[in-house]
Protein backbone atom coordinates (compact mmCIF):
# COMPACT_ATOMS: atom_id res chain seq x y z
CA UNK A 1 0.00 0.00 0.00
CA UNK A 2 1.48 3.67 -0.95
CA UNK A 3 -0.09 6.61 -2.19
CA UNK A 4 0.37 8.76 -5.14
CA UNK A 5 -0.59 11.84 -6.86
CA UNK A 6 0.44 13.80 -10.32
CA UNK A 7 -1.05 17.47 -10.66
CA UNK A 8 -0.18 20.32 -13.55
CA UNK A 9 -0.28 22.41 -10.55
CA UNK A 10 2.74 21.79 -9.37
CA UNK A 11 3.20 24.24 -6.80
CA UNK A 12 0.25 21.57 -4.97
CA UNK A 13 2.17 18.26 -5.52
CA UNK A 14 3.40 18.75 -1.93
CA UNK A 15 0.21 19.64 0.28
CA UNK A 16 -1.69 17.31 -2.00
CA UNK A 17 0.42 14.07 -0.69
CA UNK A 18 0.92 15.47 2.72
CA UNK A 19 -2.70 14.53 2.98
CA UNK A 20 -2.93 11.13 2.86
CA UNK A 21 0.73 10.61 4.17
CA UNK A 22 -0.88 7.55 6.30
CA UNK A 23 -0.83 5.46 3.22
CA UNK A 24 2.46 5.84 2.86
CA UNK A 25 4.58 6.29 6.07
CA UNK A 26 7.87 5.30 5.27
CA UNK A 27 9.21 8.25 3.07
CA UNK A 28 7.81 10.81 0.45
CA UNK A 29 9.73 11.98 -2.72
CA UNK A 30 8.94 14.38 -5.29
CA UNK A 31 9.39 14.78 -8.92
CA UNK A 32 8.42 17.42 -11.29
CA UNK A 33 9.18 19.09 -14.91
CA UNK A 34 8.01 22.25 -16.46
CA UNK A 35 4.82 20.60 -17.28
CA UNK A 36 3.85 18.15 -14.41
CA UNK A 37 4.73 17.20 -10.59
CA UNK A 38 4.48 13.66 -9.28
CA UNK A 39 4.51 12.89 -5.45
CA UNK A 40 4.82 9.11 -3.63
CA UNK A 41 4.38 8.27 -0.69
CA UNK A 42 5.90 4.51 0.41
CA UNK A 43 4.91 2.07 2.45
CA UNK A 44 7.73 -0.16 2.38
CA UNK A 45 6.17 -4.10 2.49
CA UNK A 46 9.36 -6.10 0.87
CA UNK A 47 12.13 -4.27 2.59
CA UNK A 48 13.44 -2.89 -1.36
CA UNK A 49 12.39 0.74 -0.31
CA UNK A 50 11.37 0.98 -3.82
CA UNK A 51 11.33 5.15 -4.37
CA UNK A 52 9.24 6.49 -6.52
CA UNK A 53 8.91 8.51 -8.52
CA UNK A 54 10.66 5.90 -10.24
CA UNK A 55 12.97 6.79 -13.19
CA UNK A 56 12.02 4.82 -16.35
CA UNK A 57 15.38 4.03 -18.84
CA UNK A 58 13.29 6.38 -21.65
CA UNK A 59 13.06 8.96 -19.48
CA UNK A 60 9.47 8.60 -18.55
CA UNK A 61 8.49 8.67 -14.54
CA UNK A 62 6.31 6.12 -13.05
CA UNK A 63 4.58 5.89 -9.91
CA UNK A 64 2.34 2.65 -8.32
CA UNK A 65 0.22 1.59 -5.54
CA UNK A 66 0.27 -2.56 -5.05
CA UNK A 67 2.31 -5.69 -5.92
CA UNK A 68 2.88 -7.73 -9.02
CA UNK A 69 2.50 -11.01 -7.56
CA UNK A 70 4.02 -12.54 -10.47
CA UNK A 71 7.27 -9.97 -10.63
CA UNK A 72 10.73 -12.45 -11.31
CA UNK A 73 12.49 -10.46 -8.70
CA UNK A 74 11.89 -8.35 -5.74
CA UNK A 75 11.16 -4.66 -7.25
CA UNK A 76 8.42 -5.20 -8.72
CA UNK A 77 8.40 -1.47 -9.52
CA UNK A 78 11.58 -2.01 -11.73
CA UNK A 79 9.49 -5.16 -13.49
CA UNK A 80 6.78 -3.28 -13.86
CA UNK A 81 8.41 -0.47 -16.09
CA UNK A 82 10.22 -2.57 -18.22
CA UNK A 83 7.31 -4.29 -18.94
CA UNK A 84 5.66 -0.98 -19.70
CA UNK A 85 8.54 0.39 -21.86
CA UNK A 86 8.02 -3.16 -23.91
CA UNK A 87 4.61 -3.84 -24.39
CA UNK A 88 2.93 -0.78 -23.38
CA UNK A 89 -0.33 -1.26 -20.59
CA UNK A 90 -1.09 -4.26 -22.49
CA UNK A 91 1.38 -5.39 -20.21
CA UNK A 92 -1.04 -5.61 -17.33
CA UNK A 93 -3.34 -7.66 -19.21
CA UNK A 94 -0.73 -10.61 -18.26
CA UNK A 95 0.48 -10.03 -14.85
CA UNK A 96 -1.11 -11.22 -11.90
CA UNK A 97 -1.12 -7.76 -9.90
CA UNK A 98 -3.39 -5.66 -7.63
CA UNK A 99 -2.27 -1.78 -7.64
CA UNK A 100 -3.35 1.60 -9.27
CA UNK A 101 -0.66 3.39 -11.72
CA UNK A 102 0.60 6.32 -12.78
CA UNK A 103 2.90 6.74 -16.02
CA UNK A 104 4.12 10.19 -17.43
CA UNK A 105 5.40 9.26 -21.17
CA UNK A 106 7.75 12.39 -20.77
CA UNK A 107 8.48 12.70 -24.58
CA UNK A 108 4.81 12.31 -25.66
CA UNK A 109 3.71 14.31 -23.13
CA UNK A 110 0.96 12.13 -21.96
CA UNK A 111 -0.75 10.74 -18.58
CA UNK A 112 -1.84 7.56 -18.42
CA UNK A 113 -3.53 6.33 -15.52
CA UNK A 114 -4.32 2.85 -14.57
CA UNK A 115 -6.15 0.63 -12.35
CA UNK A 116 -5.92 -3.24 -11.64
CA UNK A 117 -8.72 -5.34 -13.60
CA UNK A 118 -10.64 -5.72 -10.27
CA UNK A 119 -10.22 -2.04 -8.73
CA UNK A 120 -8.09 -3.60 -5.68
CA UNK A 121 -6.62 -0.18 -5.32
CA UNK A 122 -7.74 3.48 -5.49
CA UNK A 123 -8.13 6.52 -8.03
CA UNK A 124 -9.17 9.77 -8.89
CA UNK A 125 -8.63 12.33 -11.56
CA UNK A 126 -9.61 15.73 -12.04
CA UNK A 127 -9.66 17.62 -15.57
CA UNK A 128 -10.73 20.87 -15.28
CA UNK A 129 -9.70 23.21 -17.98
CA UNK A 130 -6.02 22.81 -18.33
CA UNK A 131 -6.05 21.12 -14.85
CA UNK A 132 -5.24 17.70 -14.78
CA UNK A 133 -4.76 16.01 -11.28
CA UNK A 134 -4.82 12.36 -10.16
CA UNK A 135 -4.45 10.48 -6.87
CA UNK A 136 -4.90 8.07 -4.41
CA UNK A 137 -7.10 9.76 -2.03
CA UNK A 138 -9.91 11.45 -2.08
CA UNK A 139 -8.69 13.42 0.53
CA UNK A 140 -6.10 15.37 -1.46
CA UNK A 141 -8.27 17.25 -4.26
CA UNK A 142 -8.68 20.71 -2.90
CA UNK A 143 -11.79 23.00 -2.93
CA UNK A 144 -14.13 19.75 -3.58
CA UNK A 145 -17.41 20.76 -4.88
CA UNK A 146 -20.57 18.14 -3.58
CA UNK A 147 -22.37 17.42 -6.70
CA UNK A 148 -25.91 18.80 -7.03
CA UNK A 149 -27.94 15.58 -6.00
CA UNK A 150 -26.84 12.76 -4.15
CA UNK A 151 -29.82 10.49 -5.00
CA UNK A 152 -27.34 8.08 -6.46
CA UNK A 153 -25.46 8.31 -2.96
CA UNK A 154 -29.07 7.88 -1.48
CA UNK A 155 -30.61 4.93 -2.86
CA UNK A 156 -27.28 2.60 -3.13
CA UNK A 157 -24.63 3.72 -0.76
CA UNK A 158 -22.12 3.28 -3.47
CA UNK A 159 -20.28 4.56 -6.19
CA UNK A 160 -19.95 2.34 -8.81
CA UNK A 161 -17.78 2.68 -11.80
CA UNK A 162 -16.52 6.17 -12.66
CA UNK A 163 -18.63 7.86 -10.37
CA UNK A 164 -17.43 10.22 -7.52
CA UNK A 165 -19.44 12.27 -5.15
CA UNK A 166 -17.31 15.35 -6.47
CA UNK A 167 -17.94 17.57 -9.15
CA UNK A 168 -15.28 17.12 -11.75
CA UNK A 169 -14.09 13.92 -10.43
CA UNK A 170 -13.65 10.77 -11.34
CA UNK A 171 -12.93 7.26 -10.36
CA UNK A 172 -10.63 5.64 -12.88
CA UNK A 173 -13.13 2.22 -12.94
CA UNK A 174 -11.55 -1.31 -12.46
CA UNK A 175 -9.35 -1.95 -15.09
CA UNK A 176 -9.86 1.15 -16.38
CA UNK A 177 -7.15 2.94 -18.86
CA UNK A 178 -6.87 6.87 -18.61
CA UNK A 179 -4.66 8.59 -21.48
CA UNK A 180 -4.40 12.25 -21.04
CA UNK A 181 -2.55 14.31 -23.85
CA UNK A 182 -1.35 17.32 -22.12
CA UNK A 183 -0.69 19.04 -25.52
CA UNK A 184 -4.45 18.71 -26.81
CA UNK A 185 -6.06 18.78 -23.00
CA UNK A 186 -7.76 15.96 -23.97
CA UNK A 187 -8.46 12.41 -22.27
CA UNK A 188 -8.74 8.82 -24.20
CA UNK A 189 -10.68 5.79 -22.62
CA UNK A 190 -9.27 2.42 -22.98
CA UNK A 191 -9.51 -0.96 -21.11
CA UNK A 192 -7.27 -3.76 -19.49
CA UNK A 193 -10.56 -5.98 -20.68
CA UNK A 194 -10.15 -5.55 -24.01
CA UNK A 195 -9.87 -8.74 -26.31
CA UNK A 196 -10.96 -10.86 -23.40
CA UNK A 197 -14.17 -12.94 -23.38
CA UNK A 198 -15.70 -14.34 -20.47
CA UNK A 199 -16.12 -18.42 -21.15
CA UNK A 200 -17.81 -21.24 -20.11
CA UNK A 201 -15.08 -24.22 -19.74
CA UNK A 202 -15.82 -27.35 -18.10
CA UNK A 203 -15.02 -27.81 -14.29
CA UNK A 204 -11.82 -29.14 -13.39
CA UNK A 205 -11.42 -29.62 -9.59
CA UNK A 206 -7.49 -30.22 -9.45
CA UNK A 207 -7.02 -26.91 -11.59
CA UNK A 208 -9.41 -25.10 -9.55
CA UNK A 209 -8.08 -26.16 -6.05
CA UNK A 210 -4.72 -25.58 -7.16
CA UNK A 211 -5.27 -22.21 -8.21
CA UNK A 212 -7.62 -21.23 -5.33
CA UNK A 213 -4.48 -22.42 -3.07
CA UNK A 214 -2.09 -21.06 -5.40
CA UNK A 215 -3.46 -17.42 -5.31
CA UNK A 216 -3.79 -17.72 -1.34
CA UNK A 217 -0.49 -18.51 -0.73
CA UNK A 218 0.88 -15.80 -2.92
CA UNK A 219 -1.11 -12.55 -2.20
CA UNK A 220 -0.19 -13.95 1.92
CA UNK A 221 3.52 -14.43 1.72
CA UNK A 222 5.16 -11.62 2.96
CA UNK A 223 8.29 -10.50 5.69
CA UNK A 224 5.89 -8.28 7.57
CA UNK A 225 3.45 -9.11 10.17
CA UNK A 226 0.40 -10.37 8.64
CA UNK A 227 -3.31 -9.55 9.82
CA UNK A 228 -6.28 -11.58 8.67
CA UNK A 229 -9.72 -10.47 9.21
CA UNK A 230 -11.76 -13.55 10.16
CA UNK A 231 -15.96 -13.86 9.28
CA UNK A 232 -18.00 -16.78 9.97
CA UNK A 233 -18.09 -16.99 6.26
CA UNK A 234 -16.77 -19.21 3.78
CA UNK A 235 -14.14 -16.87 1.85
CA UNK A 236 -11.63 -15.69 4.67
CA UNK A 237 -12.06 -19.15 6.44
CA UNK A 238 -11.12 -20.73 3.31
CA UNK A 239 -7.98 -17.75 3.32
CA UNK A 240 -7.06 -18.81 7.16
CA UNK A 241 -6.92 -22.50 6.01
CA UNK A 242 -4.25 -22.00 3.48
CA UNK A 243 -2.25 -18.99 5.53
CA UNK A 244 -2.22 -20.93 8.87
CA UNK A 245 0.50 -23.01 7.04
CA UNK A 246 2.49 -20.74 5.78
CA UNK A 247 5.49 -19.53 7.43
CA UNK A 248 4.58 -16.59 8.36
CA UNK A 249 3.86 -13.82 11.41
CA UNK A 250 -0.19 -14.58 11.19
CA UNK A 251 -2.57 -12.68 13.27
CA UNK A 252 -6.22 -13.02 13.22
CA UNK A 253 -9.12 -10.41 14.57
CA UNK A 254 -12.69 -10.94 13.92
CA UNK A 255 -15.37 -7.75 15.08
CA UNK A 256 -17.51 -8.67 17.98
CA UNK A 257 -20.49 -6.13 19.13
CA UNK A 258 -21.38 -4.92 22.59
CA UNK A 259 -24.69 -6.04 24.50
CA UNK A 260 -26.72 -2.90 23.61
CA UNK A 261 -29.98 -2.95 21.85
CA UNK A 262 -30.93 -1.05 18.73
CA UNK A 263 -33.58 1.73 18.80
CA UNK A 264 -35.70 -0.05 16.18
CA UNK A 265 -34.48 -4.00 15.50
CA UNK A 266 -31.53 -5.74 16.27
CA UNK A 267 -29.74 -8.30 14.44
CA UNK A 268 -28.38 -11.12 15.92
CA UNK A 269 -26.96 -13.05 13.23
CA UNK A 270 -24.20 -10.02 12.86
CA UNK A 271 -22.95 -10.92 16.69
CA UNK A 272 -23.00 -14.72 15.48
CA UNK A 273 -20.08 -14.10 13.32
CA UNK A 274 -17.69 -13.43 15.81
CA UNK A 275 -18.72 -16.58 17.83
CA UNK A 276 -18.57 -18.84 14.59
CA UNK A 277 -14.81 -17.10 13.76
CA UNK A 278 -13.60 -17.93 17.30
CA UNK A 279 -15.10 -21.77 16.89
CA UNK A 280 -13.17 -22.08 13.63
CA UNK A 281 -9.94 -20.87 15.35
CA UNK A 282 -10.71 -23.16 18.23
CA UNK A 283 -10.67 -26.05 15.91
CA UNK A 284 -7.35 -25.22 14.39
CA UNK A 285 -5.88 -23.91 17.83
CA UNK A 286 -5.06 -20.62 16.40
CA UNK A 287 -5.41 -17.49 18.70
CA UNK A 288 -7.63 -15.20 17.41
CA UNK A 289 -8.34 -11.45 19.06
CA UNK A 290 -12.11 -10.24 19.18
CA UNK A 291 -12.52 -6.19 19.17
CA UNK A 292 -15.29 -5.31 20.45
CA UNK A 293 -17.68 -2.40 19.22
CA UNK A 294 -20.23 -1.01 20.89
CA UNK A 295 -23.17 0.78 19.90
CA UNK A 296 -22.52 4.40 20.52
CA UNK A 297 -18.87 4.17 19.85
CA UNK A 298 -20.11 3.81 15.74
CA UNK A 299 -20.98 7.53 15.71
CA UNK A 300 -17.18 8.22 16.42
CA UNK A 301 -15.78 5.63 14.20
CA UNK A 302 -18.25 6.15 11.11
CA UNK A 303 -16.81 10.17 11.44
CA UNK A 304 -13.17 9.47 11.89
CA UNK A 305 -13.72 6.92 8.91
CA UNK A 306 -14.83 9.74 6.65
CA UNK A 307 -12.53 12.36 8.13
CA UNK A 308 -9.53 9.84 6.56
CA UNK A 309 -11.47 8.66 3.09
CA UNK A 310 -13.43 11.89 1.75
CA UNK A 311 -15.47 9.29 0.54
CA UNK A 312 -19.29 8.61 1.67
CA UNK A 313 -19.95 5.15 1.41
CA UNK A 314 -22.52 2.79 3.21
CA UNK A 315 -23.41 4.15 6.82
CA UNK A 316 -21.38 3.76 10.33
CA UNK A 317 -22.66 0.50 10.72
CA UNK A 318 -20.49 -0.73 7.71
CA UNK A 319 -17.68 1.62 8.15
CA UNK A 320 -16.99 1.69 11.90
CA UNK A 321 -15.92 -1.74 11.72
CA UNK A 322 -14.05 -2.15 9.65
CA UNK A 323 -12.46 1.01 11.51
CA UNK A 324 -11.44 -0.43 14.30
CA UNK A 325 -10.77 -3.91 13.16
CA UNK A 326 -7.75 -1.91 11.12
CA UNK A 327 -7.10 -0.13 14.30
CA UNK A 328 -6.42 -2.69 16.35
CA UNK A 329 -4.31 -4.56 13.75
CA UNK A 330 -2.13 -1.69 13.14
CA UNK A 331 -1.68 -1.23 17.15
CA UNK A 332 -0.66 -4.30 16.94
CA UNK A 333 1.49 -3.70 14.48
CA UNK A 334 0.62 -5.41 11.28
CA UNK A 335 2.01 -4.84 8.23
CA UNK A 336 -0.47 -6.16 5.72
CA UNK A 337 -4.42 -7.09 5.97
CA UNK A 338 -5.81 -10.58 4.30
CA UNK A 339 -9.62 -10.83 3.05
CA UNK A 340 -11.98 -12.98 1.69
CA UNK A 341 -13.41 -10.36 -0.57
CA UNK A 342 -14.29 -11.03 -3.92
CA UNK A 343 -15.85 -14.43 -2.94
CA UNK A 344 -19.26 -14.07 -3.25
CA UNK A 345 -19.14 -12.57 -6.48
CA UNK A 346 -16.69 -15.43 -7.72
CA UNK A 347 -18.78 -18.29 -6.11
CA UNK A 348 -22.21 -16.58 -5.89
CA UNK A 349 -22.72 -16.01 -2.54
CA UNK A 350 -25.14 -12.70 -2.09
CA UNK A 351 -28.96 -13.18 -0.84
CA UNK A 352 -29.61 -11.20 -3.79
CA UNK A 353 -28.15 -13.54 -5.87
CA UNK A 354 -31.41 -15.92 -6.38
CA UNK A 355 -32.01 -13.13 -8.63
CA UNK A 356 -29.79 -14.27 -11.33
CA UNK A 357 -31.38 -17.49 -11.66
CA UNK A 358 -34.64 -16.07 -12.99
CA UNK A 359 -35.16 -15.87 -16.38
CA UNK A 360 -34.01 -12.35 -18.34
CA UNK A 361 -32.45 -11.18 -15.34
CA UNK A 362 -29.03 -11.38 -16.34
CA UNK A 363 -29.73 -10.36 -20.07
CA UNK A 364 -31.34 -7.21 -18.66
CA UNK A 365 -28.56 -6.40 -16.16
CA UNK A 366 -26.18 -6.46 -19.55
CA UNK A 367 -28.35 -4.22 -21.37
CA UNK A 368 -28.26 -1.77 -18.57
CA UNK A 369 -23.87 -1.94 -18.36
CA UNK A 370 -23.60 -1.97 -22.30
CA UNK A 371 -25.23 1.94 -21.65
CA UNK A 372 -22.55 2.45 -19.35
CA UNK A 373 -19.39 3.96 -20.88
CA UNK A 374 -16.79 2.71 -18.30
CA UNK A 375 -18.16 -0.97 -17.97
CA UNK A 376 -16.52 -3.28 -20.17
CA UNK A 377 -19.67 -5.22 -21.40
CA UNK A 378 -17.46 -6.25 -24.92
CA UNK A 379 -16.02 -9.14 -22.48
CA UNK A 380 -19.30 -10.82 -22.04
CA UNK A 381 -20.07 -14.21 -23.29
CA UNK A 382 -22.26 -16.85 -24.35
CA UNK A 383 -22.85 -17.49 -20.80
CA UNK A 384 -25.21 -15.24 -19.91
CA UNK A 385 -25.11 -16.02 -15.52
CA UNK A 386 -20.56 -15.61 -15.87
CA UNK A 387 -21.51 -12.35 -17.28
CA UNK A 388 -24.20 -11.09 -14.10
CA UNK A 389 -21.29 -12.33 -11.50
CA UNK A 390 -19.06 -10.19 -13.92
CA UNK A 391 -21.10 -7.44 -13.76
CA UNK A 392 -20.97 -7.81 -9.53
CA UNK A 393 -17.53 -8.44 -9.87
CA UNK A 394 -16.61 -5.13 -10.90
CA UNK A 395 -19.45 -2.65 -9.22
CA UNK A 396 -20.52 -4.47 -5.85
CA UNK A 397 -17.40 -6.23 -5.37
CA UNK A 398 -15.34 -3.03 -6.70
CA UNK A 399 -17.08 -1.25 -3.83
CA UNK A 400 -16.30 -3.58 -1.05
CA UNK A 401 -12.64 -3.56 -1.96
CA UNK A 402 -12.26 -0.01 -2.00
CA UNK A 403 -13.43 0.38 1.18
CA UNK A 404 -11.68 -2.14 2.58
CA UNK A 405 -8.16 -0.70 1.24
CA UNK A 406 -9.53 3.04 2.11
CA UNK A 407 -9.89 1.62 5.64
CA UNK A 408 -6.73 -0.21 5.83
CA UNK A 409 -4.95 2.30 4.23
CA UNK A 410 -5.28 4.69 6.98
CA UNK A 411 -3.33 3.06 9.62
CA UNK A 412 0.01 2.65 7.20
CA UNK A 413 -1.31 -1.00 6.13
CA UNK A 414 -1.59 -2.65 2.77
CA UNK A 415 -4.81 -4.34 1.80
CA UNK A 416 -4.58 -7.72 0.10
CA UNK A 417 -7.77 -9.21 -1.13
CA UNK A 418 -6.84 -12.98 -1.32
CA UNK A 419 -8.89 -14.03 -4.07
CA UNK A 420 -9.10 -11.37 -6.62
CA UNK A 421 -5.23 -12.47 -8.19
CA UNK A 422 -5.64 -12.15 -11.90
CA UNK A 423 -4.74 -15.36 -12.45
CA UNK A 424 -7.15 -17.02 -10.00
CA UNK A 425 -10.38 -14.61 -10.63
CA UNK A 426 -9.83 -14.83 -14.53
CA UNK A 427 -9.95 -18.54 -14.16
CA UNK A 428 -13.36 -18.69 -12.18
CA UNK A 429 -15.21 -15.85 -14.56
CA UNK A 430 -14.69 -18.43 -17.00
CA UNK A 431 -16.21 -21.65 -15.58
CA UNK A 432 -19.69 -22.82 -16.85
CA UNK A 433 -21.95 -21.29 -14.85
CA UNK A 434 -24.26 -24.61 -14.60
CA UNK A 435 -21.38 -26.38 -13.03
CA UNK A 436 -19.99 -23.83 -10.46
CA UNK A 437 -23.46 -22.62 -9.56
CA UNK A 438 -24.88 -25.54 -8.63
CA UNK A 439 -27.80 -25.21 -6.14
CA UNK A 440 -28.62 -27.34 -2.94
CA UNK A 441 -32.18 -27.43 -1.98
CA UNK A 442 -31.50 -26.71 1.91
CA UNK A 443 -29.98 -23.30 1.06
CA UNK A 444 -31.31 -20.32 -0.33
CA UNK A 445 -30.70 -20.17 -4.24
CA UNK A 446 -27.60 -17.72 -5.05
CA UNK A 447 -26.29 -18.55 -1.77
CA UNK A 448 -24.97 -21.99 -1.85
CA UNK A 449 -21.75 -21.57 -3.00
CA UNK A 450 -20.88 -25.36 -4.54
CA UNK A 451 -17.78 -24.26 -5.22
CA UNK A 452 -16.71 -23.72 -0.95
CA UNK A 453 -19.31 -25.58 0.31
CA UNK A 454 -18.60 -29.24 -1.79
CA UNK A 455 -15.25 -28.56 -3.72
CA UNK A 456 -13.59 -27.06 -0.83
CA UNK A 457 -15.02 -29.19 1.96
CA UNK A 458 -11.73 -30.78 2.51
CA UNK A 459 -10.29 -27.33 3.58
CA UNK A 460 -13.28 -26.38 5.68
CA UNK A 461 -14.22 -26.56 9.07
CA UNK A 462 -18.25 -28.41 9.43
CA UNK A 463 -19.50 -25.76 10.88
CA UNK A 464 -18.83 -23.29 7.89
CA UNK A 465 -20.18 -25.72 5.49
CA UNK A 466 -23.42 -26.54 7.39
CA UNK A 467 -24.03 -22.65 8.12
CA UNK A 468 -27.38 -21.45 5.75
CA UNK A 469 -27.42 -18.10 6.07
CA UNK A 470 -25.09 -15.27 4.26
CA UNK A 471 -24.25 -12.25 6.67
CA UNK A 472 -21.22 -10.40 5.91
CA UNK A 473 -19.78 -7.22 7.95
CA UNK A 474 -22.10 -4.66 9.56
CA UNK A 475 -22.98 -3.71 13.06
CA UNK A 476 -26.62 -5.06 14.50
CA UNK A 477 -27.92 -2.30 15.86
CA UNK A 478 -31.06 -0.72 13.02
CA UNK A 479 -29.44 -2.62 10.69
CA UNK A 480 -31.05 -1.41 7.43
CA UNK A 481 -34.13 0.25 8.69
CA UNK A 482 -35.87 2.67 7.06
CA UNK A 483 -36.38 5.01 10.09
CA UNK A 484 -32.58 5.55 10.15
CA UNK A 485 -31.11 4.30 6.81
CA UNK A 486 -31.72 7.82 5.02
CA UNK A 487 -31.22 9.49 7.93
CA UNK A 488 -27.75 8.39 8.46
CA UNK A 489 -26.99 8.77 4.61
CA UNK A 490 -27.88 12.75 5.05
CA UNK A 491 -25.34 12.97 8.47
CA UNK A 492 -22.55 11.26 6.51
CA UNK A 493 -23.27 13.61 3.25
CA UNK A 494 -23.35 16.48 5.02
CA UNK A 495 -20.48 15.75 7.71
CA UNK A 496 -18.48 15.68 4.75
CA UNK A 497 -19.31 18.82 3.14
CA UNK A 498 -18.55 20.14 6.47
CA UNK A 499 -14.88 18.79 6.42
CA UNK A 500 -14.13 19.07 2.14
């Protein structure tokens, strides 16, 4: 995890990165030319103290965010520009990577900006007149404007694809290409998806297990001390089975929730997570810490969450936490953060997921992304249920992975979302649908998850297979309800104009 940002104002290159030092704690260095400054903040994970701006052989400067997994040698930094000087961003297409990039081609004078196929990392870019500014952060665009109406914000918490609650900003979407031509002023669109084409091969257990494995081990190996943030869920239970062997410094928190009752409802199934996390590391005699959070403490949390991100997204009961999980890890002095996320979209995991199995529903979800200019809907297939998990892949799942590096990014940590390697993901897109999505009657349809619950069963503990009902990370207090779900939206939008 490090931070980055690039502005034609380069008198701001400095303030701009001061902002959102956290991500990168370890150093910041500064580059600039008559046209353009880059700033880089490091957060050194391998021990090469890889400094960026990093000086390309052409001349051209580079800056990233994330690790190539699949890099021959340690600087991956250094891999990844020669791979860019020889085969352009097309480069990416082949890697198995999570980050965010930032490459000034210094004798074409041009920007490009890119972002991992999956939208693992952050950014943002603003073009205003002969402004052009990028970064990592939200938090380091100056003078933000709240766009006019937030009804987007308002009905689904999130901002999918391009969009930003900022005037003038965007999101670069997941494994979205950004060319800007500072000559002309003006900005070309491309994609890492382009030429690919989701399949439908035939189910292969020994491929699939051995990448599954394969893409855990990799994304978990690391010199630092290693935090894993433990659910009673299938995806980062399946992520603990494979780390617990690794040599490694493995540390494992799950969020447990106070006593109190809500004002309106109060969900118990969120509180049951913690206990079924804390049977699974019973089973396997690994320690695991519980942090607790209580009710009133979210208030204080969901603000310091937006005070750090800029960035409006769900309510306090999803952000606080994931707050002070991250907290407590970096207390404890963790270096990196495992998840699970990604699964559900990969496996088909969502209660809203029965939805895909009705008839049209996935054919009209496609119409709706082919309108969309930043979603990739040339890489859909024949197989018309890869491409609705697709779509999920990269707006819901997008979403959850964002916020999860946003949060973990603000204690100095790096965010490493187990199951979302190239590589791996790529692979599962491309199974038949009517083999991987195979439905038990006892669970809800969407939800059963053949691939975990049957194919995986080896790896699991019995109580995670058994378990019927999908949860995932919120608080249990209101939960949802409709007395307080707007209501909190409107606080967190207008705490934030308060702050910008």
């Amino acid at each position: 995890m490090c931070g980055f940002v690039g502005t034609t104002r380069r008198h701001l290159a400095k303030s701009m990165l001061e902002k959102q030092e956290f991500r990168g704690p370890d150093g910041m260095w500064f580059w600039k030319d008559e046209h353009i400054a880059l700033g880089h903040a490091l957060l050194n994970i391998n021990g090469e103290h890889q400094i960026q701006p990093f000086h390309m052989k052409n001349g051209d400067k580079l800056v990233f965010n994330g690790e190539i997994y699949s890099s021959p040698y340690p600087n991956d930094t250094k891999f990844l520009a020669s791979g860019l000087l020889k085969f352009g961003f097309n480069f990416l297409k082949s890697v198995d990577w999570h980050g965010s990039v930032a490459w000034y081609k210094k004798s074409e004078q041009k920007v490009v900006l890119i972002r991992d196929q999956f939208g693992t990392k952050p950014l943002w870019y603003k073009h205003e007149g002969r402004t052009f500014e990028f970064s990592t952060s939200l938090r380091s665009f100056e003078k933000k404007e709240f766009i006019d109406h937030y009804a987007h914000f308002m009905c689904s918490f999130q901002w999918m694809g391009n969009f930003s609650p900022y005037k003038l900003i965007e999101k670069v979407a997941a494994g979205q290409v950004i060319i800007y031509n500072l000559n002309t002023n003006k900005i070309t669109k491309r994609s890492l998806w382009e030429n690919y084409i989701i399949g439908s091969r035939p189910f292969n257990t020994r491929d699939f297990r051995g990448l599954l494995i394969n893409s855990i081990v990799k994304t978990a190996r690391t010199k630092q001390k290693v935090g894993l943030f433990l659910s009673g869920g299938f995806d980062s239970t399946m992520v603990l089975s494979i780390a617990r062997k690794l040599d490694i410094d493995l540390n494992v928190y799950t969020i447990g929730y106070g006593d109190q009752k809500g004002n309106y409802w109060d969900h118990q199934s969120f509180r049951d997570e913690a206990i079924l996390a804390q049977k699974t590391c019973f089973e396997w005699d690994i320690p695991i810490t519980v942090v607790t959070l209580e009710r009133d403490d979210r208030y204080h949390y969901g603000k310091m969450w937006l005070n750090r991100t800029h960035f409006p997204w769900g309510d306090m009961n999803r952000t606080a936490p994931r707050y002070l999980l991250a907290k407590r890890a970096a207390e404890d002095g963790c270096k990196v953060i495992l998840t699970g996320d990604g699964g559900d979209e990969l496996f088909s995991g969502y209660n809203h997921h029965y939805k895909r199995f009705q008839d049209g529903y996935d054919e009209q979800s496609m119409k709706r992304m082919k309108e969309l200019d930043w979603f990739p809907s040339s890489a859909f297939g024949k197989d018309t249920k890869n491409n609705g998990l697709f779509i999920d892949l990269l707006s819901t799942c997008e979403q959850n992975v964002l916020a999860a590096d946003q949060t973990i990014g603000m204690f100095g940590m790096e965010s490493r979302p187990c199951l979302l390697t190239q590589n791996f993901a790529k692979y599962v897109i491309s199974i038949a649908s009517a083999q991987k999505f195979k439905q038990f009657k006892q669970f809800r349809k969407g939800t059963t998850k053949w691939l975990m619950r049957h194919v995986m069963r080896d790896y699991l503990p019995k109580h995670i297979i058994e378990r019927k009902m999908k949860i995932g990370w919120s608080s249990p207090w209101d939960n949802n309800h409709p007395s307080t779900k707007t209501k909190w939206l409107e606080q967190d939008v207008e705490f934030v104009k308060s702050i910008i």
